[in-house]
N, C-alpha and C. Protein backbone atom coordinates (compact mmCIF):
# COMPACT_ATOMS: atom_id res chain seq x y z
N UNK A 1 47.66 -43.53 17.91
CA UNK A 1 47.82 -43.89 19.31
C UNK A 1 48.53 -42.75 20.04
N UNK A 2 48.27 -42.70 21.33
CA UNK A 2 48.73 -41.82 21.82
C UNK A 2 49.88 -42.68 23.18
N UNK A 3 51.06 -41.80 23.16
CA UNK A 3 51.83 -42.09 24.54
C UNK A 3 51.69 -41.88 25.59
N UNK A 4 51.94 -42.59 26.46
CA UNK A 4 51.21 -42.60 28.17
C UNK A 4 52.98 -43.08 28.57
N UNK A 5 53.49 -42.47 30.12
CA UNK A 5 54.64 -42.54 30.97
C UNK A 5 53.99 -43.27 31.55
N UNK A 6 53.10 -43.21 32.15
CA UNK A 6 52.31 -43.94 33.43
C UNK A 6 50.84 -45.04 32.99
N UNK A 7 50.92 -45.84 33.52
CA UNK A 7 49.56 -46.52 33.47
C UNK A 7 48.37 -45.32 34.12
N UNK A 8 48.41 -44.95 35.08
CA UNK A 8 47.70 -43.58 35.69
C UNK A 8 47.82 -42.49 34.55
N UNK A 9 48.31 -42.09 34.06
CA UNK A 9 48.35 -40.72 32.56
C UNK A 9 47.60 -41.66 31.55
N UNK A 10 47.56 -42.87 31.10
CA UNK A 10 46.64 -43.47 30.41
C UNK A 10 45.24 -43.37 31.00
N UNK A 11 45.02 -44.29 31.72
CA UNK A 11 43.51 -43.76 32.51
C UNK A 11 43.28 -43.05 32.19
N UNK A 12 43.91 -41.58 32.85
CA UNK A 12 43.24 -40.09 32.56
C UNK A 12 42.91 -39.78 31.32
N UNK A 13 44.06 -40.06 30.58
CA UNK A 13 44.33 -39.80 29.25
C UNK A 13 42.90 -40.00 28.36
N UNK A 14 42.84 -41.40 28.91
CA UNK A 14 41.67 -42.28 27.84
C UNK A 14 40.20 -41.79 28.90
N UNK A 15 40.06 -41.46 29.82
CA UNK A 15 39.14 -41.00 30.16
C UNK A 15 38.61 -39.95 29.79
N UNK A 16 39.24 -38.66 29.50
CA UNK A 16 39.62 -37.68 28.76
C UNK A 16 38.86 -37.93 27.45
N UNK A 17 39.17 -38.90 27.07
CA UNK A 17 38.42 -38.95 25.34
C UNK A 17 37.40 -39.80 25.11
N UNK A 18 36.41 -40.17 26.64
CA UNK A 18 35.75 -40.59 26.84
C UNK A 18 35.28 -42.30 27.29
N UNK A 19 36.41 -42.63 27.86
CA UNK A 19 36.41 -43.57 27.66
C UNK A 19 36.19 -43.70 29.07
N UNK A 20 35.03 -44.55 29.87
CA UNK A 20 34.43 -43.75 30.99
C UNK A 20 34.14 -44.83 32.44
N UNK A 21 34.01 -46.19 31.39
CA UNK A 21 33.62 -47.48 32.27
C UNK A 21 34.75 -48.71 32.30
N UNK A 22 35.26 -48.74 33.50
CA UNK A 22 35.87 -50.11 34.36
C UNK A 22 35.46 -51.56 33.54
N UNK A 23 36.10 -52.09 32.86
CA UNK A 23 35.49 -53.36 32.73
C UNK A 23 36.56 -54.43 33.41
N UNK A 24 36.27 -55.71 33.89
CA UNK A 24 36.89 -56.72 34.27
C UNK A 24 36.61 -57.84 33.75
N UNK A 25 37.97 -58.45 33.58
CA UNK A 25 37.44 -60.03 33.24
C UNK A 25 36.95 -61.02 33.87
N UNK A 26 36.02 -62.18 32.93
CA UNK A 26 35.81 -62.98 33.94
C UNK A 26 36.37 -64.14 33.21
N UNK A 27 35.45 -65.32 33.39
CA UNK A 27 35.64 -66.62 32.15
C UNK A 27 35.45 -66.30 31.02
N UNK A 28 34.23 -66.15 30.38
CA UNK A 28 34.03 -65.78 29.14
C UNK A 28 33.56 -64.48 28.47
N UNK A 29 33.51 -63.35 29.18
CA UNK A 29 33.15 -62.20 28.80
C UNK A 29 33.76 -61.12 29.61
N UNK A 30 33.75 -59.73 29.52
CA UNK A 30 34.21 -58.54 30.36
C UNK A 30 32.82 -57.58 30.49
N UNK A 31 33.31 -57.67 32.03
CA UNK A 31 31.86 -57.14 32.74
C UNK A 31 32.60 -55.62 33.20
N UNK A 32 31.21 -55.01 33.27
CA UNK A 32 31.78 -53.80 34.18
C UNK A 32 30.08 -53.36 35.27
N UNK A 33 30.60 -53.94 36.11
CA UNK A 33 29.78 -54.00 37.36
C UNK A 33 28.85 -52.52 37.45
N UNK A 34 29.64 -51.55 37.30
CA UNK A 34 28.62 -50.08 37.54
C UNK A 34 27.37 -50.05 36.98
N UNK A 35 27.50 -50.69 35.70
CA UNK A 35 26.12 -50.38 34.92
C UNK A 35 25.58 -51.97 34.71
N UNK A 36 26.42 -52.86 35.25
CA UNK A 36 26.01 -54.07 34.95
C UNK A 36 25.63 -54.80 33.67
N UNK A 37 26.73 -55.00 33.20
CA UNK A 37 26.65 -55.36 31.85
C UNK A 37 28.03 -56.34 31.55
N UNK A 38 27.83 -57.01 30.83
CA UNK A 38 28.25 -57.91 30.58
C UNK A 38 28.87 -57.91 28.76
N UNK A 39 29.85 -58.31 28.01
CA UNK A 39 30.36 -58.56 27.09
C UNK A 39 30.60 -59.51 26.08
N UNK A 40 30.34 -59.88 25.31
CA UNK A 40 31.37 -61.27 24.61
C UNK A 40 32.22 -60.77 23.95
N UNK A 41 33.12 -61.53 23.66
CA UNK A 41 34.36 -61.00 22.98
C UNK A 41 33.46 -60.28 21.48
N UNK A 42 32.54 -61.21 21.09
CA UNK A 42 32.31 -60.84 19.57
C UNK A 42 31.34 -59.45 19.89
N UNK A 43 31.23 -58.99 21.28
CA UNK A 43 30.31 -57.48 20.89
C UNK A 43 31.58 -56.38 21.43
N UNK A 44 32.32 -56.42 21.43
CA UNK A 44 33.22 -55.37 21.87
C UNK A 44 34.15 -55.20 20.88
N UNK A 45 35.06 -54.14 20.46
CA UNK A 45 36.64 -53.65 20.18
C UNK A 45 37.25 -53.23 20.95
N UNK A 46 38.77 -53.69 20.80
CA UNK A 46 39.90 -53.20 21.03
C UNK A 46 40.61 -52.03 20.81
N UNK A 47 40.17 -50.91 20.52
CA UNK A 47 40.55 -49.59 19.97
C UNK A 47 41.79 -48.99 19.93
N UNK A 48 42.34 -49.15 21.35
CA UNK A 48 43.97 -49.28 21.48
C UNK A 48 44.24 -49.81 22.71
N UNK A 49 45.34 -49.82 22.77
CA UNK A 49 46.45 -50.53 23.91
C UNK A 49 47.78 -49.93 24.62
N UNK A 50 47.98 -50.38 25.58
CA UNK A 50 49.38 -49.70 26.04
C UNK A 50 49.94 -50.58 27.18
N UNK A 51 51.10 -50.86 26.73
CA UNK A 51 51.63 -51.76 27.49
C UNK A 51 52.49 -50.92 28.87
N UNK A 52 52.76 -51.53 29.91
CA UNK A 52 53.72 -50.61 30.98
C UNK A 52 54.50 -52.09 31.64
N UNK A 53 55.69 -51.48 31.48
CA UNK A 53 56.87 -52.28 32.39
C UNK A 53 57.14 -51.80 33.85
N UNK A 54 57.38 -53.10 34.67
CA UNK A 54 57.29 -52.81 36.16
C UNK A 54 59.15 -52.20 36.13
N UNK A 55 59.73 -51.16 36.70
CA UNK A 55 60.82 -50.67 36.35
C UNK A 55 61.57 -51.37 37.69
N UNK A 56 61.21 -51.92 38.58
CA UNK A 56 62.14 -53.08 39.59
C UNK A 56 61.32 -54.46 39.45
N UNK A 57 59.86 -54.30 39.19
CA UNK A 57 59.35 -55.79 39.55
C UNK A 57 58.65 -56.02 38.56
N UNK A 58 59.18 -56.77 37.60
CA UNK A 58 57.99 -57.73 36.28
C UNK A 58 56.91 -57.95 36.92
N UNK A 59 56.31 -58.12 38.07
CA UNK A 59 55.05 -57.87 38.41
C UNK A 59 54.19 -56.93 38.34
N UNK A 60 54.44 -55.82 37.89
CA UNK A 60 54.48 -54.67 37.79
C UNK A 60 53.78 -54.66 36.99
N UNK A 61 54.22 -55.11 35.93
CA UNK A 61 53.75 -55.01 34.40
C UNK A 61 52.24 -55.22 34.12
N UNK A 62 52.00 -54.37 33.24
CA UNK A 62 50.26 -54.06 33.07
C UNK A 62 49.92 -53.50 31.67
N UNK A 63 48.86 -54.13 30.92
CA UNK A 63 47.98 -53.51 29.49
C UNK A 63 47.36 -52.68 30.07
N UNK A 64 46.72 -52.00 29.56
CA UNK A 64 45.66 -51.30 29.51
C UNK A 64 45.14 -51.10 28.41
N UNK A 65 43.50 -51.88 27.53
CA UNK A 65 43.12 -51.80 26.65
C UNK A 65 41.94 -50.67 26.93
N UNK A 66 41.64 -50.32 25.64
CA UNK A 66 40.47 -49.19 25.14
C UNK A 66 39.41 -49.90 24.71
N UNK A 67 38.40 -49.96 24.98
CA UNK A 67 37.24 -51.14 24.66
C UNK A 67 35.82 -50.39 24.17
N UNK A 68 35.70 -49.96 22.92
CA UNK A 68 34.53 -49.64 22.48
C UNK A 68 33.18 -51.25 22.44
N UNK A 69 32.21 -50.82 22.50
CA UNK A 69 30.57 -51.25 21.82
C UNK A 69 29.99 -50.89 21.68
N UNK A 70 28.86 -51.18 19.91
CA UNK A 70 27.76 -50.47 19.93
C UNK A 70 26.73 -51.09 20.95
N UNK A 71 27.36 -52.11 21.67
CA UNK A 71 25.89 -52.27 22.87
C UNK A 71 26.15 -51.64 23.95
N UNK A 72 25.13 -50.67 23.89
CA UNK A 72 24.97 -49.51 24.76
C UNK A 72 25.71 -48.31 24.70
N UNK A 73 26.71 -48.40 23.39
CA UNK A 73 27.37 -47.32 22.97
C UNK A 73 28.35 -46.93 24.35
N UNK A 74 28.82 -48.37 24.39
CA UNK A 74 30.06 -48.35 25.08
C UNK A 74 31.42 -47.41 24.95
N UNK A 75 32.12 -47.13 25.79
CA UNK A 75 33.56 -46.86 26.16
C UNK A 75 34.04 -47.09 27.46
N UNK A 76 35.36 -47.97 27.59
CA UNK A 76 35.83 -48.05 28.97
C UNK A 76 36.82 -48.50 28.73
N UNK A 77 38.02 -48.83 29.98
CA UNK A 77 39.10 -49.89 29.95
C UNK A 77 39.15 -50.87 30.46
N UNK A 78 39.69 -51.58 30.34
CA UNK A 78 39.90 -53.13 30.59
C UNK A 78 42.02 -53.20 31.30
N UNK A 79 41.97 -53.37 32.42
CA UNK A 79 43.38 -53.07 33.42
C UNK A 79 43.96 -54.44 33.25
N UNK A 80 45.05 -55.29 33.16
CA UNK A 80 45.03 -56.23 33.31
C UNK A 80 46.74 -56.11 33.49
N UNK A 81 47.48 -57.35 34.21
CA UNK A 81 48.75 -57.84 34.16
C UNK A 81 49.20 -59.15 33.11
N UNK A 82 50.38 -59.00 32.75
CA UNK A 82 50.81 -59.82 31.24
C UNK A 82 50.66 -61.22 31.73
N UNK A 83 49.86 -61.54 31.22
CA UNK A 83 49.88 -62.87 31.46
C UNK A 83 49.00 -63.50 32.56
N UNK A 84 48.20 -62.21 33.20
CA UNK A 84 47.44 -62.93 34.74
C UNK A 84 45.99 -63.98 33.95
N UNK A 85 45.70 -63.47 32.67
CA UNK A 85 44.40 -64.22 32.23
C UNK A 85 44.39 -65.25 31.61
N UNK A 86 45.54 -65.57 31.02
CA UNK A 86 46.13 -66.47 30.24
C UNK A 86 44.83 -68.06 30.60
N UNK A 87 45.20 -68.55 32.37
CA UNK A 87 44.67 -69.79 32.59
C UNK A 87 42.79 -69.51 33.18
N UNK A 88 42.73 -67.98 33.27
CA UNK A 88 41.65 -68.17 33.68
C UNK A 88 40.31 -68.03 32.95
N UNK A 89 40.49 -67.87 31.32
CA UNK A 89 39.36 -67.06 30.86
C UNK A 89 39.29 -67.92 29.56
N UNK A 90 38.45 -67.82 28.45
CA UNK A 90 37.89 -68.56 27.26
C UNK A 90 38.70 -68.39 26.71
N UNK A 91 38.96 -69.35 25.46
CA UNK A 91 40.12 -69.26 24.13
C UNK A 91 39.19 -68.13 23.66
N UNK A 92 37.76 -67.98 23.31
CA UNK A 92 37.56 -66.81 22.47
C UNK A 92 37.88 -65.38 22.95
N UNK A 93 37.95 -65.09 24.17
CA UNK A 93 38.85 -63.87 24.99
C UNK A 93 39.87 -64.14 25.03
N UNK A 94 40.77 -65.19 25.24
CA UNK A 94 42.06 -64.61 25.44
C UNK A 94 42.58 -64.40 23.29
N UNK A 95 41.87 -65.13 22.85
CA UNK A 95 42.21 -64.60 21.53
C UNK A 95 41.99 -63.46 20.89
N UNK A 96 41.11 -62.87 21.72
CA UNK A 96 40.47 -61.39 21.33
C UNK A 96 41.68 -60.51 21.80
N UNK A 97 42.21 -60.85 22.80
CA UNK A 97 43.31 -60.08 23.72
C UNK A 97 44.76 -60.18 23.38
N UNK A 98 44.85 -61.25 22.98
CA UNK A 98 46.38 -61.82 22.56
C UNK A 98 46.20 -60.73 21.42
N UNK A 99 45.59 -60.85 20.27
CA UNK A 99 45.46 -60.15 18.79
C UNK A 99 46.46 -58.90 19.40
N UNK A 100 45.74 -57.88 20.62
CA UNK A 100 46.14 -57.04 20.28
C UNK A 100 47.56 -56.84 22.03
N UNK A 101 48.12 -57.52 22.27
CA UNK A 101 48.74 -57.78 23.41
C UNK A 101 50.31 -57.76 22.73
């Protein structure tokens, strides 16, 4: 794993080593709108992670996962705040996410 100061030096960082496409969550899968594609937890990895603390506001606070697939010979990240997906998304995603959270 590598160290990141910034959620922004991650991005780059992981963009840098190819990691190239936006994904977002929804209910049950992570989409990334550019190429239009869609996920289930069981076709993607978690490759790495990095957590960031808000340094005045716990709102602040943000993952940033590394998300390989061989469908379509994926790479991208997945942006998220601790705890924002918790009520909105499938037990089989948020269990995919917790694992590595």
């Amino acid at each position: 794993m590598y160290i990141y100061d910034t959620l922004t030096a991650a991005v780059a960082g992981l963009e840098e080593r190819g990691y190239e496409y936006d994904f977002i969550l929804t209910e049950d899968f992570i989409e990334c709108k550019a190429i239009d594609i869609q996920l289930m937890p069981e076709e993607f990895e978690i490759d790495e992670f990095y957590r960031f603390e808000g340094m005045n506001d716990p709102d602040d606070s943000a993952v940033i996962y590394a998300i390989s697939s061989p469908v379509g010979n994926l790479k991208g990240v997945l942006i998220d705040a601790y705890g924002a997906y918790a009520e909105n998304i499938s037990a089989e995603l948020l269990d995919k996410l917790k694992m590595h959270h």
